[in-house]
Every structure is written in C-alpha cells, then in structure tokens.
N, C-alpha and C. Protein backbone atom coordinates (compact mmCIF):
# COMPACT_ATOMS: atom_id res chain seq x y z
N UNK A 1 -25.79 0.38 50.00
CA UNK A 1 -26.10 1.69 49.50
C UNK A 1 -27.52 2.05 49.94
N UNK A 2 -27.75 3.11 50.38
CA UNK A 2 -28.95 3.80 51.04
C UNK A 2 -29.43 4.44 49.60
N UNK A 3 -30.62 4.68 49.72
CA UNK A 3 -31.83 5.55 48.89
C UNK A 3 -32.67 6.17 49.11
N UNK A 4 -32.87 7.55 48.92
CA UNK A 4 -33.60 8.33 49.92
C UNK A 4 -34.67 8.50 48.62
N UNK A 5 -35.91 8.18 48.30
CA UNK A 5 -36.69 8.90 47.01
C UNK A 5 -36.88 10.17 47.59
N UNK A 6 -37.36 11.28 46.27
CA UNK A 6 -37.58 12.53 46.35
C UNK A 6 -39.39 12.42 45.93
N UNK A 7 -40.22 13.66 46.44
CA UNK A 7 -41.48 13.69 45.67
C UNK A 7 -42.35 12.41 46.44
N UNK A 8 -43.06 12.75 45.36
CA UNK A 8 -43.91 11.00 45.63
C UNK A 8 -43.62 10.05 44.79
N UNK A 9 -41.92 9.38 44.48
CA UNK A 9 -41.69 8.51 43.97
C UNK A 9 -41.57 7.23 45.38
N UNK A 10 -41.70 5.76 45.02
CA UNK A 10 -41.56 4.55 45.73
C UNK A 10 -40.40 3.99 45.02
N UNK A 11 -39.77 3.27 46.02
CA UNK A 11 -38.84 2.02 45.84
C UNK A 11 -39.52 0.80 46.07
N UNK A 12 -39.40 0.30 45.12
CA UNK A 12 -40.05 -1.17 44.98
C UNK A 12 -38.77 -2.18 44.60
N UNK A 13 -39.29 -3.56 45.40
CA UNK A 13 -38.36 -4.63 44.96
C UNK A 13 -39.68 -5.72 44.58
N UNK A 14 -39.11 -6.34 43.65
CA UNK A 14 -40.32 -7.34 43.00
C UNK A 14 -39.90 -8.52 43.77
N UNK A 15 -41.38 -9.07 43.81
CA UNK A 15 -41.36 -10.58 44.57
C UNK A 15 -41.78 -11.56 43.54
N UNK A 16 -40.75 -12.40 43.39
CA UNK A 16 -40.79 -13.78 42.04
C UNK A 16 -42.02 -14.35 42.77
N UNK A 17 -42.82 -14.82 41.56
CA UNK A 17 -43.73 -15.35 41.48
C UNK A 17 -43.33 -17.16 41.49
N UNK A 18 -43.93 -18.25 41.70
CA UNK A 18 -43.50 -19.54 41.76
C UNK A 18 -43.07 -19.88 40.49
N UNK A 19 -42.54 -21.02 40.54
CA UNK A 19 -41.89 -21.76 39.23
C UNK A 19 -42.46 -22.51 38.73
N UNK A 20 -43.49 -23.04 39.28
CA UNK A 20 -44.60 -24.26 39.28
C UNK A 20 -46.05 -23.69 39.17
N UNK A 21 -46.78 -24.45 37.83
CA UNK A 21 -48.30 -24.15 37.81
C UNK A 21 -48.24 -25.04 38.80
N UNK A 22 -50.00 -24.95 38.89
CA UNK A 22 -50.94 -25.64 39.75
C UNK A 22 -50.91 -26.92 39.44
N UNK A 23 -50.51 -27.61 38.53
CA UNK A 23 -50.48 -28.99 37.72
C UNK A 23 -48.67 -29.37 37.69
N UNK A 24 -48.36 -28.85 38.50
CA UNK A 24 -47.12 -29.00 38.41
C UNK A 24 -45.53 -29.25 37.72
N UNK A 25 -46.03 -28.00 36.67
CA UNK A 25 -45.13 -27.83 35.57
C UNK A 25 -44.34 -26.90 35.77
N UNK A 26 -43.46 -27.16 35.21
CA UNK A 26 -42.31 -25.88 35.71
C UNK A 26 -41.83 -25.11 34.74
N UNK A 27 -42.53 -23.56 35.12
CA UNK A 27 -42.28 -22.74 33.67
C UNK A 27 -40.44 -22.23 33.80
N UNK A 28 -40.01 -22.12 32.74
CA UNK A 28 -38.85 -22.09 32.44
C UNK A 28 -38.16 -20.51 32.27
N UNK A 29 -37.36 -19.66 32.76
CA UNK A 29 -37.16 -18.62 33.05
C UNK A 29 -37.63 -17.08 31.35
N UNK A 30 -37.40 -18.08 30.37
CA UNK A 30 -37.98 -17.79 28.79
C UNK A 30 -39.40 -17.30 29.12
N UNK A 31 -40.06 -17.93 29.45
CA UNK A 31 -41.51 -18.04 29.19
C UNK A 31 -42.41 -17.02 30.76
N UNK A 32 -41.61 -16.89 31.62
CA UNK A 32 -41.92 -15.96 32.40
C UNK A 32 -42.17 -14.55 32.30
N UNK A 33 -43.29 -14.05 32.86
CA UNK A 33 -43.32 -12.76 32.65
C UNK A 33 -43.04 -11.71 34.40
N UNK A 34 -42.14 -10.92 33.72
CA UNK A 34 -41.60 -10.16 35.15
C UNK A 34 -43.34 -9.80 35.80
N UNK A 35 -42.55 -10.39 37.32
CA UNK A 35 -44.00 -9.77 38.27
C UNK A 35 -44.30 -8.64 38.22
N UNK A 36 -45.77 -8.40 38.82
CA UNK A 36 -46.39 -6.94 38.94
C UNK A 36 -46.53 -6.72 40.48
N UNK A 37 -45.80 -7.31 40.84
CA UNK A 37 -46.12 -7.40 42.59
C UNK A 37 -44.58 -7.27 43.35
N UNK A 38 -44.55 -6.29 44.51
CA UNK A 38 -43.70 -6.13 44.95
C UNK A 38 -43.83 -5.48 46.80
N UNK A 39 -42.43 -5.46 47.12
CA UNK A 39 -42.62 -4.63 48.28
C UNK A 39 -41.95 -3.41 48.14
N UNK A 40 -42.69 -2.54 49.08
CA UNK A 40 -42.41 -1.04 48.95
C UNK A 40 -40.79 -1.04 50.31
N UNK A 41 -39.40 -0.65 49.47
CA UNK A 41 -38.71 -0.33 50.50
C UNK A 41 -38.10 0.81 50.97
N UNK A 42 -38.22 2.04 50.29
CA UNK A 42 -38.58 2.98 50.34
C UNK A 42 -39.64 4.21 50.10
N UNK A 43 -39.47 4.92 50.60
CA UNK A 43 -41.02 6.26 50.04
C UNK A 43 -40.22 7.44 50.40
N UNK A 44 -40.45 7.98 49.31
CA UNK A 44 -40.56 9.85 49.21
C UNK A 44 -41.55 10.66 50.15
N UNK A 45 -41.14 11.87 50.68
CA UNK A 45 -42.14 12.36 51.75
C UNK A 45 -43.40 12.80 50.74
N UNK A 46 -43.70 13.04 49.76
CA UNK A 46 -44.59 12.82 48.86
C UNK A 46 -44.78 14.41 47.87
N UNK A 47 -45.54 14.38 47.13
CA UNK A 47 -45.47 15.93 45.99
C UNK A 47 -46.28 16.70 46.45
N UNK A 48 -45.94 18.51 46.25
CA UNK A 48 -46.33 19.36 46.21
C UNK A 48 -47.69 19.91 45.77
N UNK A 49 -48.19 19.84 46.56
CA UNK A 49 -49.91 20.66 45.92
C UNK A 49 -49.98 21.53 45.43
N UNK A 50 -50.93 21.61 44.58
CA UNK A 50 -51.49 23.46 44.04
C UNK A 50 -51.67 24.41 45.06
N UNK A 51 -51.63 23.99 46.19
CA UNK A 51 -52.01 24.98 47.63
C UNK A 51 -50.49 24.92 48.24
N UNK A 52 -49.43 24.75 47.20
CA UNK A 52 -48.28 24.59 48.23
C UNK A 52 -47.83 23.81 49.17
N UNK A 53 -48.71 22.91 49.50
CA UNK A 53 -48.52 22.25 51.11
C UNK A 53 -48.20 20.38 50.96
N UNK A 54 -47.38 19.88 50.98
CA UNK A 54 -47.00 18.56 50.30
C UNK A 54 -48.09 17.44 50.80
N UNK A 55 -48.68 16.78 49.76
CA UNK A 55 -49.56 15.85 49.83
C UNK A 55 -48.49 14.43 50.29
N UNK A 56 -48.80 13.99 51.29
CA UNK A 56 -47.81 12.98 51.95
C UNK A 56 -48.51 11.48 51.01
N UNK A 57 -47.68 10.73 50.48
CA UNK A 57 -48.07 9.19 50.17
C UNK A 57 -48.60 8.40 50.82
N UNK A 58 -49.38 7.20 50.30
CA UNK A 58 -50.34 6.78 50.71
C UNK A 58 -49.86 5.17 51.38
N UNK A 59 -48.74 5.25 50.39
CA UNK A 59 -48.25 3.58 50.99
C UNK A 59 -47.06 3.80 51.94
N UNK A 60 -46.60 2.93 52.63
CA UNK A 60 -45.36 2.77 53.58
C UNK A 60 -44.33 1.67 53.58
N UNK A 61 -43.26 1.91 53.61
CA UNK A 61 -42.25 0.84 53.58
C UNK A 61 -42.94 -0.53 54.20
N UNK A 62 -42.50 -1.31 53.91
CA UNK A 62 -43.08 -2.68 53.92
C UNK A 62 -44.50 -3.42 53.18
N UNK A 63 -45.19 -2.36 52.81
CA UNK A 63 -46.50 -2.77 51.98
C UNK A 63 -46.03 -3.32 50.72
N UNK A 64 -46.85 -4.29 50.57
CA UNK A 64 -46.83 -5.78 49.26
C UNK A 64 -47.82 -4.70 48.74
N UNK A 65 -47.43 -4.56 47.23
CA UNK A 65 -48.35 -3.67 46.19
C UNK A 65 -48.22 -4.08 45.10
N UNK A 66 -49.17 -4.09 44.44
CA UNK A 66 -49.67 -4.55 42.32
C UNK A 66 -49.24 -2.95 41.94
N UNK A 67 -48.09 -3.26 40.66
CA UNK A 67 -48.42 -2.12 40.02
C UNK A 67 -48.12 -2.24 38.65
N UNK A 68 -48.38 -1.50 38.09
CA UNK A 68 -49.24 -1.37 36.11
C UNK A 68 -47.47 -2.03 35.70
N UNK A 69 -48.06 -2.66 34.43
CA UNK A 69 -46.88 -4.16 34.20
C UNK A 69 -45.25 -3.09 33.41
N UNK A 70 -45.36 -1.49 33.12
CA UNK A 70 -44.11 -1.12 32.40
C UNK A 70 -44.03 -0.31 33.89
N UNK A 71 -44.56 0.17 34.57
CA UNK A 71 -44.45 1.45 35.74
C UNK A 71 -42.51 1.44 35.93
N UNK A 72 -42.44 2.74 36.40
CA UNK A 72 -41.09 2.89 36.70
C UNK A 72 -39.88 2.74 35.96
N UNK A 73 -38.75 2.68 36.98
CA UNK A 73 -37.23 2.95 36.07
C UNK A 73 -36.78 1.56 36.65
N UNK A 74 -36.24 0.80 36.26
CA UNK A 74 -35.85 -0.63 36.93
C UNK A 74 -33.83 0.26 36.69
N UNK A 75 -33.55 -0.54 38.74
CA UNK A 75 -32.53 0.19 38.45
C UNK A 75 -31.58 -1.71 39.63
N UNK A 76 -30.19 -1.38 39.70
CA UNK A 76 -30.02 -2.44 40.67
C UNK A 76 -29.01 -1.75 41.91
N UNK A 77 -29.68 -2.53 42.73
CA UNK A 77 -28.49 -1.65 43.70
C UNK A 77 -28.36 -3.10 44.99
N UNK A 78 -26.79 -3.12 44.87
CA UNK A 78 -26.35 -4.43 45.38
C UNK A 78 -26.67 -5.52 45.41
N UNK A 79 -26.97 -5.83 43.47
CA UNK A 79 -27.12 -6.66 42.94
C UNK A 79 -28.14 -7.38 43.05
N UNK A 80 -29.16 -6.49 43.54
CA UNK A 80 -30.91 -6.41 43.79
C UNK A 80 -31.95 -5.66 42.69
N UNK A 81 -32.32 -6.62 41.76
CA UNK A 81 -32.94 -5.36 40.80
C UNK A 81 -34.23 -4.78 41.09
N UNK A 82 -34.43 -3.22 41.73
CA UNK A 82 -35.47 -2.70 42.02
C UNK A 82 -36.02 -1.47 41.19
N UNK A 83 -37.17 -0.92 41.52
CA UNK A 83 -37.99 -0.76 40.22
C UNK A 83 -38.52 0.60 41.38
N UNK A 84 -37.76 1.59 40.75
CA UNK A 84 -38.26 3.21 40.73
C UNK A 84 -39.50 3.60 40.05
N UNK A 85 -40.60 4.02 41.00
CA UNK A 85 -41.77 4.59 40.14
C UNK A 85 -42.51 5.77 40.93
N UNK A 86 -43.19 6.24 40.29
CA UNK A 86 -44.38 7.22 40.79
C UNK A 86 -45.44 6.35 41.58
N UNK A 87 -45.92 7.04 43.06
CA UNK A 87 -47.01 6.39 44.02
C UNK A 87 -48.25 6.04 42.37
N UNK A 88 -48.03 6.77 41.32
CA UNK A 88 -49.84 6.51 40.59
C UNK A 88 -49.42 5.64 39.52
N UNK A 89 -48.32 5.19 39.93
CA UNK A 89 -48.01 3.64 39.10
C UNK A 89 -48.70 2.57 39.68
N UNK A 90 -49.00 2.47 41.21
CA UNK A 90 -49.44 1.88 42.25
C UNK A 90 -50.79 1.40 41.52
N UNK A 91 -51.34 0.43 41.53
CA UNK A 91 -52.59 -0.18 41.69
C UNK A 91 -53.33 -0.22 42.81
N UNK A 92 -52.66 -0.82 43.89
CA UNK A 92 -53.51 -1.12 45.10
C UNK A 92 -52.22 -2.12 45.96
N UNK A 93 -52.87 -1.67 47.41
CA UNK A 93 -51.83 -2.22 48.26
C UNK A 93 -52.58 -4.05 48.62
N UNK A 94 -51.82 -4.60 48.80
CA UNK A 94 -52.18 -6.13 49.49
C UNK A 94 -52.28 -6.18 50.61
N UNK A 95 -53.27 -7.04 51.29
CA UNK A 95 -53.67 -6.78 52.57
C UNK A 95 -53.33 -8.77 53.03
C-alpha cells in the first residue's frame, strides 16, 4: 500500500532501540519505552502560507529524526506500525 501525506504532515517508521544495556542486561519488552527515533518514509509537499505560496518541508525521505515522545497518529500499514505526524512534531534530524 502506497501513502501519499497531504500538507506538511511526515511518515515515520520507528527504529527499535537495542535489547541490551551497556552491562548487558536484557530489558524485557514490559519495561521498554516506544522509541523517539525514526526514519522519515514519506513527506507531504508541505503547508500553505499567509502569503498563499506553500512553505515546502524541511526533512526528506530517508532522514533518521527524534521526535517529541506522544507526536502523531500511530497507524499500520502491512503490518509495519508507522507513526503519522506534523513536520513540528520533529525535533531535529540525525546526521
């Protein structure tokens, strides 16, 4: 299934974080907290200005990005659970 966002919403898919501290314990799927980190796999051509003229988004398909820990609509599509949000859910891209 294809997804086209509208506006300046992103498609994000979250990237699991390890299973193992640094001391080599293995946290148990209970005690995990869903990541804040993901990749961008779609983008919206971006929202409408007060001047009319569409302000284009800042990130691009494939950028690894932090974003705020409730942001978005968590939705699944072919049994992939990805996470619909606004570009100003975004924190900052990973370099």
């Amino acid at each position: 299934m294809k997804i086209k966002p509208l506006n300046d919403r992103v498609l994000v898919v979250r990237i699991e974080e390890e299973q193992k501290t640094a001391g080599g314990i293995i946290i148990p799927d209970t005690a995990k907290e869903k990541p804040q980190e993901g990749k961008v796999v779609a983008v919206g051509p971006g929202k409408i200005g007060d001047d009319g003229k569409r302000v284009p988004v800042e990130v691009k398909e494939g950028d690894r990005v932090l974003f705020s820990k409730y942001a978005g609509t968590e939705i699944k599509i072919d049994g992939v659970e990805h996470v619909f949000m606004r570009e100003d859910d975004i924190l900052g891209v990973l370099e």
